[in-house]
PDB file of N, CA and C in Angstrom:
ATOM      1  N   UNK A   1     103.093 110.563  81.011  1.00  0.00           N
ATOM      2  CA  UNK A   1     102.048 111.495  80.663  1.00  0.00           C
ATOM      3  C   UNK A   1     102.537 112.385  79.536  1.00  0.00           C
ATOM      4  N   UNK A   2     101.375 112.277  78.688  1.00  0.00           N
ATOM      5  CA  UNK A   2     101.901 113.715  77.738  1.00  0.00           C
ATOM      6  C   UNK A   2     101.903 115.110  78.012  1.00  0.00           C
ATOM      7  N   UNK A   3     102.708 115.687  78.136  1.00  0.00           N
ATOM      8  CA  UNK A   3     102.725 117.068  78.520  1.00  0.00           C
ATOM      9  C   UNK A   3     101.583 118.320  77.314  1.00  0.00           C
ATOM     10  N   UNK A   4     101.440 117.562  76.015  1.00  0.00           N
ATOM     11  CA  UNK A   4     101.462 118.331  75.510  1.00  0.00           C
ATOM     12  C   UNK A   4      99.276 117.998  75.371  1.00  0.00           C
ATOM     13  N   UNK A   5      98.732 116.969  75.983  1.00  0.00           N
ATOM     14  CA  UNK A   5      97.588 116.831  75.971  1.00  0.00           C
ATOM     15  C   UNK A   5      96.663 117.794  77.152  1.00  0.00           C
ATOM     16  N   UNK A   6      95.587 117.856  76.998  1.00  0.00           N
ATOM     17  CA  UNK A   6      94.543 118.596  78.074  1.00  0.00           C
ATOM     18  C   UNK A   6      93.622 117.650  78.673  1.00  0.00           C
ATOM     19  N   UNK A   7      94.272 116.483  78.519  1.00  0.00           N
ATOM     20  CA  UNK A   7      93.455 115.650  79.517  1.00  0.00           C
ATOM     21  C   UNK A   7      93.894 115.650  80.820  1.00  0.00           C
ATOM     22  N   UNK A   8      93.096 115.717  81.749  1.00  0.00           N
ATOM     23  CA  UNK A   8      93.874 115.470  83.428  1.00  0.00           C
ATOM     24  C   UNK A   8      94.382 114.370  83.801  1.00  0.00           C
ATOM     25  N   UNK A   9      95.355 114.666  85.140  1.00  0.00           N
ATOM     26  CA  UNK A   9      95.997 113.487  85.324  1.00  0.00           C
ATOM     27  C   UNK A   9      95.205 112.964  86.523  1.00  0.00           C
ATOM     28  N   UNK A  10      94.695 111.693  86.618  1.00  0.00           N
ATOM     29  CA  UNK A  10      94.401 110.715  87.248  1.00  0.00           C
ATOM     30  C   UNK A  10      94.804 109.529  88.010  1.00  0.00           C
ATOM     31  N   UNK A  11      95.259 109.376  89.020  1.00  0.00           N
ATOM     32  CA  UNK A  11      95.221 108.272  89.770  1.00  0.00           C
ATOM     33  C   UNK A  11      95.375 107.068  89.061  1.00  0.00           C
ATOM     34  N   UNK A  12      94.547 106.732  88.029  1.00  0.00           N
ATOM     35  CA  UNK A  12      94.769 105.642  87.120  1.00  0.00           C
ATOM     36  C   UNK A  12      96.155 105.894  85.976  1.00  0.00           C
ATOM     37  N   UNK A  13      95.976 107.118  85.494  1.00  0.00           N
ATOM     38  CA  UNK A  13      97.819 107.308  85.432  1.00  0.00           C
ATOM     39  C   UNK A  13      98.700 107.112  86.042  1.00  0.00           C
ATOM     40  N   UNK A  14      98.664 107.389  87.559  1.00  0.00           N
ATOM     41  CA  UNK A  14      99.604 106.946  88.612  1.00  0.00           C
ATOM     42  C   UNK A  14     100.159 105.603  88.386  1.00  0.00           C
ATOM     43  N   UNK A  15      99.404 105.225  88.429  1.00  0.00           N
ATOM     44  CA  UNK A  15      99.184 103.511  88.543  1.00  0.00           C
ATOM     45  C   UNK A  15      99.734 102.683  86.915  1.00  0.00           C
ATOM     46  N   UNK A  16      99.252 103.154  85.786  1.00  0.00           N
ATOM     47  CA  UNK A  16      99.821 102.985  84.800  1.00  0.00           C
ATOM     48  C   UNK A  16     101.593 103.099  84.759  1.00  0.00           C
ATOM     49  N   UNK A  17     102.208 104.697  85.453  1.00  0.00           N
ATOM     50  CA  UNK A  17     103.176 104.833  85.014  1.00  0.00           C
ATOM     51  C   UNK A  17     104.123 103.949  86.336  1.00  0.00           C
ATOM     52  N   UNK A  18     103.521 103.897  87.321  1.00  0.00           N
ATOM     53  CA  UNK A  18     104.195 102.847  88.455  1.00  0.00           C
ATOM     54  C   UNK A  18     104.474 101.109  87.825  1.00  0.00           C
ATOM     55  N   UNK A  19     103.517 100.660  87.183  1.00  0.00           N
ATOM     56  CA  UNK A  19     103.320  99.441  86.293  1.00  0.00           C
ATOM     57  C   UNK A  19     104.737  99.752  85.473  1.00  0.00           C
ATOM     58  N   UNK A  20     104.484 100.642  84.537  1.00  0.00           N
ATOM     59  CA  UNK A  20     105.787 100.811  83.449  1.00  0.00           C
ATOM     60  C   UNK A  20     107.109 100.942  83.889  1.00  0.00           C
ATOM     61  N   UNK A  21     107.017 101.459  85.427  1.00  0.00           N
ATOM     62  CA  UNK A  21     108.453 101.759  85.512  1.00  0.00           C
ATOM     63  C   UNK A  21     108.826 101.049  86.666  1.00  0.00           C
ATOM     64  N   UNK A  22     108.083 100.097  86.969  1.00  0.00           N
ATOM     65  CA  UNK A  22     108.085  99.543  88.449  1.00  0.00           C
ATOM     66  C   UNK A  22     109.324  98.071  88.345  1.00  0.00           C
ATOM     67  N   UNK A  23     109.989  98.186  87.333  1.00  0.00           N
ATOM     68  CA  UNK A  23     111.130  96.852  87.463  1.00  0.00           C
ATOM     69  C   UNK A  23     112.130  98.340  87.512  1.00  0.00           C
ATOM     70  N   UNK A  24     112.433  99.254  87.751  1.00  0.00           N
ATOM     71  CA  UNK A  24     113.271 100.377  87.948  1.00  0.00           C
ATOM     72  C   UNK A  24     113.631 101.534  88.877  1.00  0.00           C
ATOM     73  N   UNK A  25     114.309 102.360  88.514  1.00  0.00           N
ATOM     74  CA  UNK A  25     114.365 103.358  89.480  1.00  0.00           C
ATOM     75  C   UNK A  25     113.202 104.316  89.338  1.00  0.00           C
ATOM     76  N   UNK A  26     112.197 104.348  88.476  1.00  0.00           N
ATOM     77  CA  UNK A  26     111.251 105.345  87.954  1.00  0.00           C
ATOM     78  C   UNK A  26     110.390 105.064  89.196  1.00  0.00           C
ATOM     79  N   UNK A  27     110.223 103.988  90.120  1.00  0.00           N
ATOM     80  CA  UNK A  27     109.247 104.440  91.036  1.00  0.00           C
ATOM     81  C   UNK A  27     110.113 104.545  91.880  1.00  0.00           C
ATOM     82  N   UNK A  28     108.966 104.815  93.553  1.00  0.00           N
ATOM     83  CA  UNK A  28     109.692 105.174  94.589  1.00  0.00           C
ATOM     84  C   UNK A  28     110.366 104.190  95.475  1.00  0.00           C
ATOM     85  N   UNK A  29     109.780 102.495  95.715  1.00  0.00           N
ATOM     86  CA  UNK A  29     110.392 101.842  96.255  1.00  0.00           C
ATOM     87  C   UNK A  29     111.833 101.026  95.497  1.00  0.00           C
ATOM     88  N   UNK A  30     111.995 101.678  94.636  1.00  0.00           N
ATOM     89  CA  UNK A  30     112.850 101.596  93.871  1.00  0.00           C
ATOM     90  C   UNK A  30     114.075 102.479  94.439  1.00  0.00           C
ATOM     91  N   UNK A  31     114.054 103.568  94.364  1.00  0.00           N
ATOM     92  CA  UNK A  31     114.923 105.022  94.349  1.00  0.00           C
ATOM     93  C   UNK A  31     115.108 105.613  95.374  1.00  0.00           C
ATOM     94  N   UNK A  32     114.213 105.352  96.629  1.00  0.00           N
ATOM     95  CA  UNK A  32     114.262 105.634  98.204  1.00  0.00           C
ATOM     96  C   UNK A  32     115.416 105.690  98.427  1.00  0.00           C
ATOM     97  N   UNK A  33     115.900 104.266  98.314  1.00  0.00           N
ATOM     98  CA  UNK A  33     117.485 104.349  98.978  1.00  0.00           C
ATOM     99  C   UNK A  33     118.505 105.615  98.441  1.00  0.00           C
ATOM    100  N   UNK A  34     118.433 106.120  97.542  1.00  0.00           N
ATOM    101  CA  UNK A  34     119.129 106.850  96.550  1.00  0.00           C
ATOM    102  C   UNK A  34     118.913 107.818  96.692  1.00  0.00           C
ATOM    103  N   UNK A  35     117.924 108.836  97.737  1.00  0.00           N
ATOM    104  CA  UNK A  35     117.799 110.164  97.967  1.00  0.00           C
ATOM    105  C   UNK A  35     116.426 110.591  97.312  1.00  0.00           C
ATOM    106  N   UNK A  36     115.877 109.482  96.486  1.00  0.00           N
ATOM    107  CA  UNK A  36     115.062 110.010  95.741  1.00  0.00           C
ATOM    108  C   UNK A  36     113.549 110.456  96.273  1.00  0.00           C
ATOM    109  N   UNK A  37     113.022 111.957  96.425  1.00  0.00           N
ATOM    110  CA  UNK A  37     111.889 112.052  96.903  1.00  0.00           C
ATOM    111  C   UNK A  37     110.239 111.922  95.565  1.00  0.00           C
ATOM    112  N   UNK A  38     109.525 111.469  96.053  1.00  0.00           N
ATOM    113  CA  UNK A  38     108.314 111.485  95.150  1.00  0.00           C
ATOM    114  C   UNK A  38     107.810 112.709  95.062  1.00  0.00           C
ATOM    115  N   UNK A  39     107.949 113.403  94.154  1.00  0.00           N
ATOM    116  CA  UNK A  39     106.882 114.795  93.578  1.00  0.00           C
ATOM    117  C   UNK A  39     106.524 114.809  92.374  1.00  0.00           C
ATOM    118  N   UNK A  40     105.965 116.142  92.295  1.00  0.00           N
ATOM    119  CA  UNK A  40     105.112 116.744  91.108  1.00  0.00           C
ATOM    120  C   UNK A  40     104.824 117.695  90.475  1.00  0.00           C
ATOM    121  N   UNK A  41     105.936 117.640  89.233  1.00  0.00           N
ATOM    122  CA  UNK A  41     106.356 119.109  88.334  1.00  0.00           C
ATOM    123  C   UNK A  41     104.843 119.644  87.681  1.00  0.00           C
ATOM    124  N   UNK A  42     104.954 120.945  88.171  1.00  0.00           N
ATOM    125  CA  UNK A  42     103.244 121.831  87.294  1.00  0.00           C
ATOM    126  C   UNK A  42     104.291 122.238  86.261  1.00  0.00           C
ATOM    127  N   UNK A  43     104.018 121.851  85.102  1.00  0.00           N
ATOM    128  CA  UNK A  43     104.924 122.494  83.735  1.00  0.00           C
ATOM    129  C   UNK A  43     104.024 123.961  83.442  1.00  0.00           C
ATOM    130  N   UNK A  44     103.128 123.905  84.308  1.00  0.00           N
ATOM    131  CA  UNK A  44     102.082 125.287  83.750  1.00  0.00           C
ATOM    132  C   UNK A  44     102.974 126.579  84.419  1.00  0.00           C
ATOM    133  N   UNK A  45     102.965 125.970  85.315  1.00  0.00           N
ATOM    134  CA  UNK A  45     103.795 127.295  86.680  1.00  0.00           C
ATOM    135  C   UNK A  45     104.984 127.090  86.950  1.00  0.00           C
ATOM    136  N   UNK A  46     105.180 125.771  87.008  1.00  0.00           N
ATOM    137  CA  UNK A  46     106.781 125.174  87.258  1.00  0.00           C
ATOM    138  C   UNK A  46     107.347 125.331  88.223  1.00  0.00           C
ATOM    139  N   UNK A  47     106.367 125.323  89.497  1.00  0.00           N
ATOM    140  CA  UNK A  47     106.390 124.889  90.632  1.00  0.00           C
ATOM    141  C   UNK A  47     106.510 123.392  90.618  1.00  0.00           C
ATOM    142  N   UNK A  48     107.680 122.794  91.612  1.00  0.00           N
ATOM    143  CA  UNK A  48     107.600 121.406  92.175  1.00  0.00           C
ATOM    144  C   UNK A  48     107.108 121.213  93.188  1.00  0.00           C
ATOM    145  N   UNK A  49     105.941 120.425  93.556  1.00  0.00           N
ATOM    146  CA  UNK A  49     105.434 119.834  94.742  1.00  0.00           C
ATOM    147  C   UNK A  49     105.886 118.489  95.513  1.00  0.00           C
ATOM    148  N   UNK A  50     106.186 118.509  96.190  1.00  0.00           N
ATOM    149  CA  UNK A  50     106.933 117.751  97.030  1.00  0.00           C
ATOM    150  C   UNK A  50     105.399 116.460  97.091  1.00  0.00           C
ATOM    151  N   UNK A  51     105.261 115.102  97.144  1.00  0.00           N
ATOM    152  CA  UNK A  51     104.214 114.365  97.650  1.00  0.00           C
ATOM    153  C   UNK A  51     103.921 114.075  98.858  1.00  0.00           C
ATOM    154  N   UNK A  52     102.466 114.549  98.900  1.00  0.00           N
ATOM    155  CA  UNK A  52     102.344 114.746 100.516  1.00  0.00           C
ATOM    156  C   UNK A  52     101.474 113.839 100.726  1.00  0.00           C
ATOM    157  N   UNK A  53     101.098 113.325 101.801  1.00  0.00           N
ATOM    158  CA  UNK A  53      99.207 112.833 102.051  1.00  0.00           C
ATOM    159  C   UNK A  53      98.664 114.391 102.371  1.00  0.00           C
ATOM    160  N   UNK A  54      97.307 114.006 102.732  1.00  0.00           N
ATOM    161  CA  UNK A  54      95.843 115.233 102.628  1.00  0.00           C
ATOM    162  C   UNK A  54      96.180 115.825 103.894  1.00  0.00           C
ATOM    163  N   UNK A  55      97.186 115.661 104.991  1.00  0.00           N
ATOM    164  CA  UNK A  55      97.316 116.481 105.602  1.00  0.00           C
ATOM    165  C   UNK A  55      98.315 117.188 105.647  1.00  0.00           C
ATOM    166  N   UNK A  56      99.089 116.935 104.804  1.00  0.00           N
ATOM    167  CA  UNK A  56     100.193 117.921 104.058  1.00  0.00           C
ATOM    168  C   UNK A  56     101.316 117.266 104.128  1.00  0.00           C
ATOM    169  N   UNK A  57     101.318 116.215 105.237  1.00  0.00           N
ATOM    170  CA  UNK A  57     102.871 115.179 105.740  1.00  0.00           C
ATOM    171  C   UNK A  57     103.401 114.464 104.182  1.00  0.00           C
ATOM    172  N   UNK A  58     105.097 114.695 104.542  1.00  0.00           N
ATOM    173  CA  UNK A  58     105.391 113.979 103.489  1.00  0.00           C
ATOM    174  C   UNK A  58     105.031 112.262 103.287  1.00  0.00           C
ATOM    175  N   UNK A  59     104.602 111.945 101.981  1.00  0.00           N
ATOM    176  CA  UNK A  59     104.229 110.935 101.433  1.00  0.00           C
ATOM    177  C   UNK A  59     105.363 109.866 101.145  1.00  0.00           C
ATOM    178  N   UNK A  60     105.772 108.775 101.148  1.00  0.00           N
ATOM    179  CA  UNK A  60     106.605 108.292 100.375  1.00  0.00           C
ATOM    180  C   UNK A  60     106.235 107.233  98.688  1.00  0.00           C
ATOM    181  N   UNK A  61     105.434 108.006  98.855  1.00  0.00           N
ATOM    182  CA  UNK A  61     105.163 107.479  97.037  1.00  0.00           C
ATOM    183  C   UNK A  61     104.145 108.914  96.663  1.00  0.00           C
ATOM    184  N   UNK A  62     104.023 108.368  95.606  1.00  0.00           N
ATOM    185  CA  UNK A  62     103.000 109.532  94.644  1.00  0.00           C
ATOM    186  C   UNK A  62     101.767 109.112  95.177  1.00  0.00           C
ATOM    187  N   UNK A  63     101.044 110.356  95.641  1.00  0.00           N
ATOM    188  CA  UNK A  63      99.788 111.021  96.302  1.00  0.00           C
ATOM    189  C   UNK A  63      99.294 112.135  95.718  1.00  0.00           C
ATOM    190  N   UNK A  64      97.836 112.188  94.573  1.00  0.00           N
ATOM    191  CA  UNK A  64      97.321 113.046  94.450  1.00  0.00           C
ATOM    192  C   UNK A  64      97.061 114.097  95.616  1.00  0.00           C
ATOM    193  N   UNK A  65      96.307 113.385  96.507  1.00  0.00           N
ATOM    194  CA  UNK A  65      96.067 113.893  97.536  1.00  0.00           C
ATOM    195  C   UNK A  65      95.859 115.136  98.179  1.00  0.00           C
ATOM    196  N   UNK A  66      97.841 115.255  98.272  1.00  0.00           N
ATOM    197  CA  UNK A  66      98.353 116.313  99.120  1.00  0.00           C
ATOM    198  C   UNK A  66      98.981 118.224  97.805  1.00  0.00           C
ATOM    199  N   UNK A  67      98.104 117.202  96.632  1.00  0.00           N
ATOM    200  CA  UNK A  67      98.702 118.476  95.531  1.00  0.00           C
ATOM    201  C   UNK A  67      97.882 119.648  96.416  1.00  0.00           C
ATOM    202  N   UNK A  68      98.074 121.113  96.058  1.00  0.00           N
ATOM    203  CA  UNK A  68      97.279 121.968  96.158  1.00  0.00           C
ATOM    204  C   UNK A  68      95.710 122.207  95.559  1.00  0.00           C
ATOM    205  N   UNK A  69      95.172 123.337  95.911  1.00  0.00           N
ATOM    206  CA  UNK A  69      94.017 123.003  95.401  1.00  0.00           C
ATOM    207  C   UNK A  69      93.612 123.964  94.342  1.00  0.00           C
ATOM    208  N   UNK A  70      94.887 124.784  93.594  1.00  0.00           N
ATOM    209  CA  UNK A  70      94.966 125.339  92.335  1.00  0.00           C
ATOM    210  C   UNK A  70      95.028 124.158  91.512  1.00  0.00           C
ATOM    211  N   UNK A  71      95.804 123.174  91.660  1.00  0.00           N
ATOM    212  CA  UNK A  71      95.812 122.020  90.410  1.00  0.00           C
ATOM    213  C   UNK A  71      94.593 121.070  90.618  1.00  0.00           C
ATOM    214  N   UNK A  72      93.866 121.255  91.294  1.00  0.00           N
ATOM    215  CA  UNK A  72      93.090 119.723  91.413  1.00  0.00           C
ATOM    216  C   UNK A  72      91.173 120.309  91.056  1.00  0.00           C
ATOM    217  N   UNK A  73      91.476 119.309  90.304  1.00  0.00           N
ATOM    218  CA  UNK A  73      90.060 120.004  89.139  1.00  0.00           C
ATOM    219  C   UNK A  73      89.031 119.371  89.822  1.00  0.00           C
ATOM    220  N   UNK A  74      89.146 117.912  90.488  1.00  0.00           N
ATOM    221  CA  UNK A  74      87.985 117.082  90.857  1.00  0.00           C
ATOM    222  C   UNK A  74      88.158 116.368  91.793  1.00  0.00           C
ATOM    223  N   UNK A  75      87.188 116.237  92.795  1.00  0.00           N
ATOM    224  CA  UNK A  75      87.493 115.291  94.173  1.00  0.00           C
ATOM    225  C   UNK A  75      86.320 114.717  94.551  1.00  0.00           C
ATOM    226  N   UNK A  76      86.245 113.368  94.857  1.00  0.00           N
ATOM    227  CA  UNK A  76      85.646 112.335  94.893  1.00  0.00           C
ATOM    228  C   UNK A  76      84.727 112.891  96.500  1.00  0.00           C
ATOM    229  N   UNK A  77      83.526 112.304  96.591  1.00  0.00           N
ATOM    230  CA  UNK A  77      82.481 112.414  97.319  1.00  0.00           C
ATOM    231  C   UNK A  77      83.063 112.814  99.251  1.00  0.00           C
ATOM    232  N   UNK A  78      84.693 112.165  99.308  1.00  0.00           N
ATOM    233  CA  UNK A  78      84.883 111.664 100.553  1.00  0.00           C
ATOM    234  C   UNK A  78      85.867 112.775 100.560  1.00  0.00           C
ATOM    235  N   UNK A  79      86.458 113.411  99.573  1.00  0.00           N
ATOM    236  CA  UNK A  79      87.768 114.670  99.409  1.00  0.00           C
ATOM    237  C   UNK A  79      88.259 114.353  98.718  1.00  0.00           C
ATOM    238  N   UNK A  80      88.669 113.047  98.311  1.00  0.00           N
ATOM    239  CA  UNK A  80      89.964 112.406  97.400  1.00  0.00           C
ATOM    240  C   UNK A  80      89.522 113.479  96.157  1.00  0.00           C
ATOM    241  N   UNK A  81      91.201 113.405  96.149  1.00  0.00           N
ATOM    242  CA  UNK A  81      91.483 113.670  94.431  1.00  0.00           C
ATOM    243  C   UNK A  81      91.647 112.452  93.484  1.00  0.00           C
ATOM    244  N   UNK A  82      90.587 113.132  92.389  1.00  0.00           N
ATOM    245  CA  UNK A  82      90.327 111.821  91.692  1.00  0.00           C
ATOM    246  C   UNK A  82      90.730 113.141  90.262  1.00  0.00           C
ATOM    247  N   UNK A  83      91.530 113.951  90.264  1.00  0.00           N
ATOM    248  CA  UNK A  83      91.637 114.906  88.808  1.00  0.00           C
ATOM    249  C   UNK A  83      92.799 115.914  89.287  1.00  0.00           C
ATOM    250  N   UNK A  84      93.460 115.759  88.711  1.00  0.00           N
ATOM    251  CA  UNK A  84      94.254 117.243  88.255  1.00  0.00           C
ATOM    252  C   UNK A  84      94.651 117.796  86.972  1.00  0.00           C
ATOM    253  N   UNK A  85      94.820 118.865  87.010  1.00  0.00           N
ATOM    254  CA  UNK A  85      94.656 119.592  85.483  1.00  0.00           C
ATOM    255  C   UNK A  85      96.193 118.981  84.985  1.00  0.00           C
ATOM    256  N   UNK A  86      95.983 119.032  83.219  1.00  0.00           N
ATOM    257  CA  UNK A  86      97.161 118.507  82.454  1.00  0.00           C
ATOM    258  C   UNK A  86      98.132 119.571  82.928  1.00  0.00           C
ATOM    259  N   UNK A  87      98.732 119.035  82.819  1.00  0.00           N
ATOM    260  CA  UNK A  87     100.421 119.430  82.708  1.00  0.00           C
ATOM    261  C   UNK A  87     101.185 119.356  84.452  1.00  0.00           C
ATOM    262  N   UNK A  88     100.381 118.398  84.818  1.00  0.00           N
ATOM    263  CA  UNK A  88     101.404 117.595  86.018  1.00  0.00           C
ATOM    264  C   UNK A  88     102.265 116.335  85.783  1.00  0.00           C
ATOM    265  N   UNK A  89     102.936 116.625  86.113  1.00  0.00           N
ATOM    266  CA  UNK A  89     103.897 115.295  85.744  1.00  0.00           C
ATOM    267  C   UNK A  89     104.399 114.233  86.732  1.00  0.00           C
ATOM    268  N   UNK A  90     103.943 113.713  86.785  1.00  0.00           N
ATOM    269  CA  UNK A  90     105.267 112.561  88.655  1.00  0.00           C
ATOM    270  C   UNK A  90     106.187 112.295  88.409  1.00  0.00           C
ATOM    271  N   UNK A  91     107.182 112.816  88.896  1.00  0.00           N
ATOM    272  CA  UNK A  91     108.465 112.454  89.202  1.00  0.00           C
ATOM    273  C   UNK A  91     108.974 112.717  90.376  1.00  0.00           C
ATOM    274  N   UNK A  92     110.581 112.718  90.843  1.00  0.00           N
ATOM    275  CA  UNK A  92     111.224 112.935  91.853  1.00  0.00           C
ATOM    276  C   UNK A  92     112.236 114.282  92.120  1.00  0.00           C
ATOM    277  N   UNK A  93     112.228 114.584  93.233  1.00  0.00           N
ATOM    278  CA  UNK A  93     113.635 115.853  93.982  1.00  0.00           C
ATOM    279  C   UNK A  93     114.464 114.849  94.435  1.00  0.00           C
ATOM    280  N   UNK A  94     115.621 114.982  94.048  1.00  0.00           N
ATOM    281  CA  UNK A  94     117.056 114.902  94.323  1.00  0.00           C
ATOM    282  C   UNK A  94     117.740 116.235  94.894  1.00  0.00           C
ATOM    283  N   UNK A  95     117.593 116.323  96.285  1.00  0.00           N
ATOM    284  CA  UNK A  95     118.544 117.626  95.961  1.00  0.00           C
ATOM    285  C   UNK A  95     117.507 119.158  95.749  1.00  0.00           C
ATOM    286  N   UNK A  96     117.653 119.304  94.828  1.00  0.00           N
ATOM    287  CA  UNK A  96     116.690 120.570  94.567  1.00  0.00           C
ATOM    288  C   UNK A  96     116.512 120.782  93.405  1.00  0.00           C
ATOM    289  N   UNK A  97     116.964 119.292  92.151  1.00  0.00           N
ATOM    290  CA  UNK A  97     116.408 118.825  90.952  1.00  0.00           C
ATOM    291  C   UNK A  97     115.462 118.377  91.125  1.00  0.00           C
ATOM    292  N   UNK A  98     114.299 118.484  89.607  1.00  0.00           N
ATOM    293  CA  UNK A  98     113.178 117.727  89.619  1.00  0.00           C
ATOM    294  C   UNK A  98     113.497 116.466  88.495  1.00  0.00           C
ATOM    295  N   UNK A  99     113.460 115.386  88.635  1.00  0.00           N
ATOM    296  CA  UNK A  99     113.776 114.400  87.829  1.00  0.00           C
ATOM    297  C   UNK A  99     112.475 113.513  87.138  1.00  0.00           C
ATOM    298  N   UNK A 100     112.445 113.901  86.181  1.00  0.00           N
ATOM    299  CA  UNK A 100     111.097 112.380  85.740  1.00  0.00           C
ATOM    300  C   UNK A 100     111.351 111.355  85.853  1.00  0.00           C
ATOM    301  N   UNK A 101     110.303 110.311  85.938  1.00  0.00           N
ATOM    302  CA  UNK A 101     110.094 108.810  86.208  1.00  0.00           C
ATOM    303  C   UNK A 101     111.642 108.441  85.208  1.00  0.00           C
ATOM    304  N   UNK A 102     111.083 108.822  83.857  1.00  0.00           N
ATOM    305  CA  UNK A 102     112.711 107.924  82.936  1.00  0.00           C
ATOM    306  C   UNK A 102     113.985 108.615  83.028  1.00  0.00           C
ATOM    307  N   UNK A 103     114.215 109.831  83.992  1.00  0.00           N
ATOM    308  CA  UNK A 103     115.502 110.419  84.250  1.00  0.00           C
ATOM    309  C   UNK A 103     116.175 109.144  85.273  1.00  0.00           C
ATOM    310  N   UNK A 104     114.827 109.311  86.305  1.00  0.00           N
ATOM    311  CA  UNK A 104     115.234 108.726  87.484  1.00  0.00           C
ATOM    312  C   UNK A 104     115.737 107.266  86.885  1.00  0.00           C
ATOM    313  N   UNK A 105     114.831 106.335  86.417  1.00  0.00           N
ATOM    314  CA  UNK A 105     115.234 105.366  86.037  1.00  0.00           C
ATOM    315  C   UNK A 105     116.073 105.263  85.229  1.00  0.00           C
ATOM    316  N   UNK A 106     116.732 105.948  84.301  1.00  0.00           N
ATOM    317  CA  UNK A 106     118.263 106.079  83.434  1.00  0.00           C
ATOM    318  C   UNK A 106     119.182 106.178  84.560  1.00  0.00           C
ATOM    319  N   UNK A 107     118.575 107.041  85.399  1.00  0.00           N
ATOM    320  CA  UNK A 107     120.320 107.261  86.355  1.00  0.00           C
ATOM    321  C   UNK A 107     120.754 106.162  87.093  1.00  0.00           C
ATOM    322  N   UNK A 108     119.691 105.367  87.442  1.00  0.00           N
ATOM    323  CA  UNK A 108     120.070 104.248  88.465  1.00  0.00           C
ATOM    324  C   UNK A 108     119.810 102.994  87.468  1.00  0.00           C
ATOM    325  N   UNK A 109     119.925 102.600  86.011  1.00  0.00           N
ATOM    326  CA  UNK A 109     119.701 101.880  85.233  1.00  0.00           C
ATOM    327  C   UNK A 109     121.566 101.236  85.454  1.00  0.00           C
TER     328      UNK A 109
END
């Protein structure tokens, strides 16, 4: 994702950047073994969100879902989040680092 655009991030981004990084450590069934948790840097506030499902439980992959409901611009007829405002990013916590998809995947490359 570009950090520096105002388009929201979407589910279909999810899915794009899982495709790109999915022969690597950049996703989660990748990096599990390695400590690696799935979250989601707000570069606005720079709060990290841990990935949850909709009832707040941790997720083990990337879940719009469980973001808060300061970031989430739009939700589909049933609750789903189908929008969150730019400047979310998916990546992972190590620890009490936030790592992006191509950190993660450099480190375990």
């Amino acid at each position: 994702m570009s950090i520096a655009t105002a388009t929201p991030y979407t589910p279909r981004d999810l899915r794009h950047e899982n495709a790109r990084f999915g022969s690597g450590g950049g996703v989660s069934r990748n990096n599990r073994a390695h400590g690696f948790l799935p979250a989601f840097l707000d570069h606005v506030s720079g709060r990290v969100y841990r990935a949850c499902f909709a009832n707040g439980s941790p997720a083990p992959m990337h879940l719009l879902d469980g973001l808060p409901d300061e970031v989430v611009i739009r939700r589909d007829g049933r609750g789903r989040v189908v929008a969150v405002r730019s400047g979310i990013e998916a990546g992972f916590l190590h620890g009490e680092r936030f790592y992006s998809r191509q950190q993660a995947a450099a480190l375990l490359a």
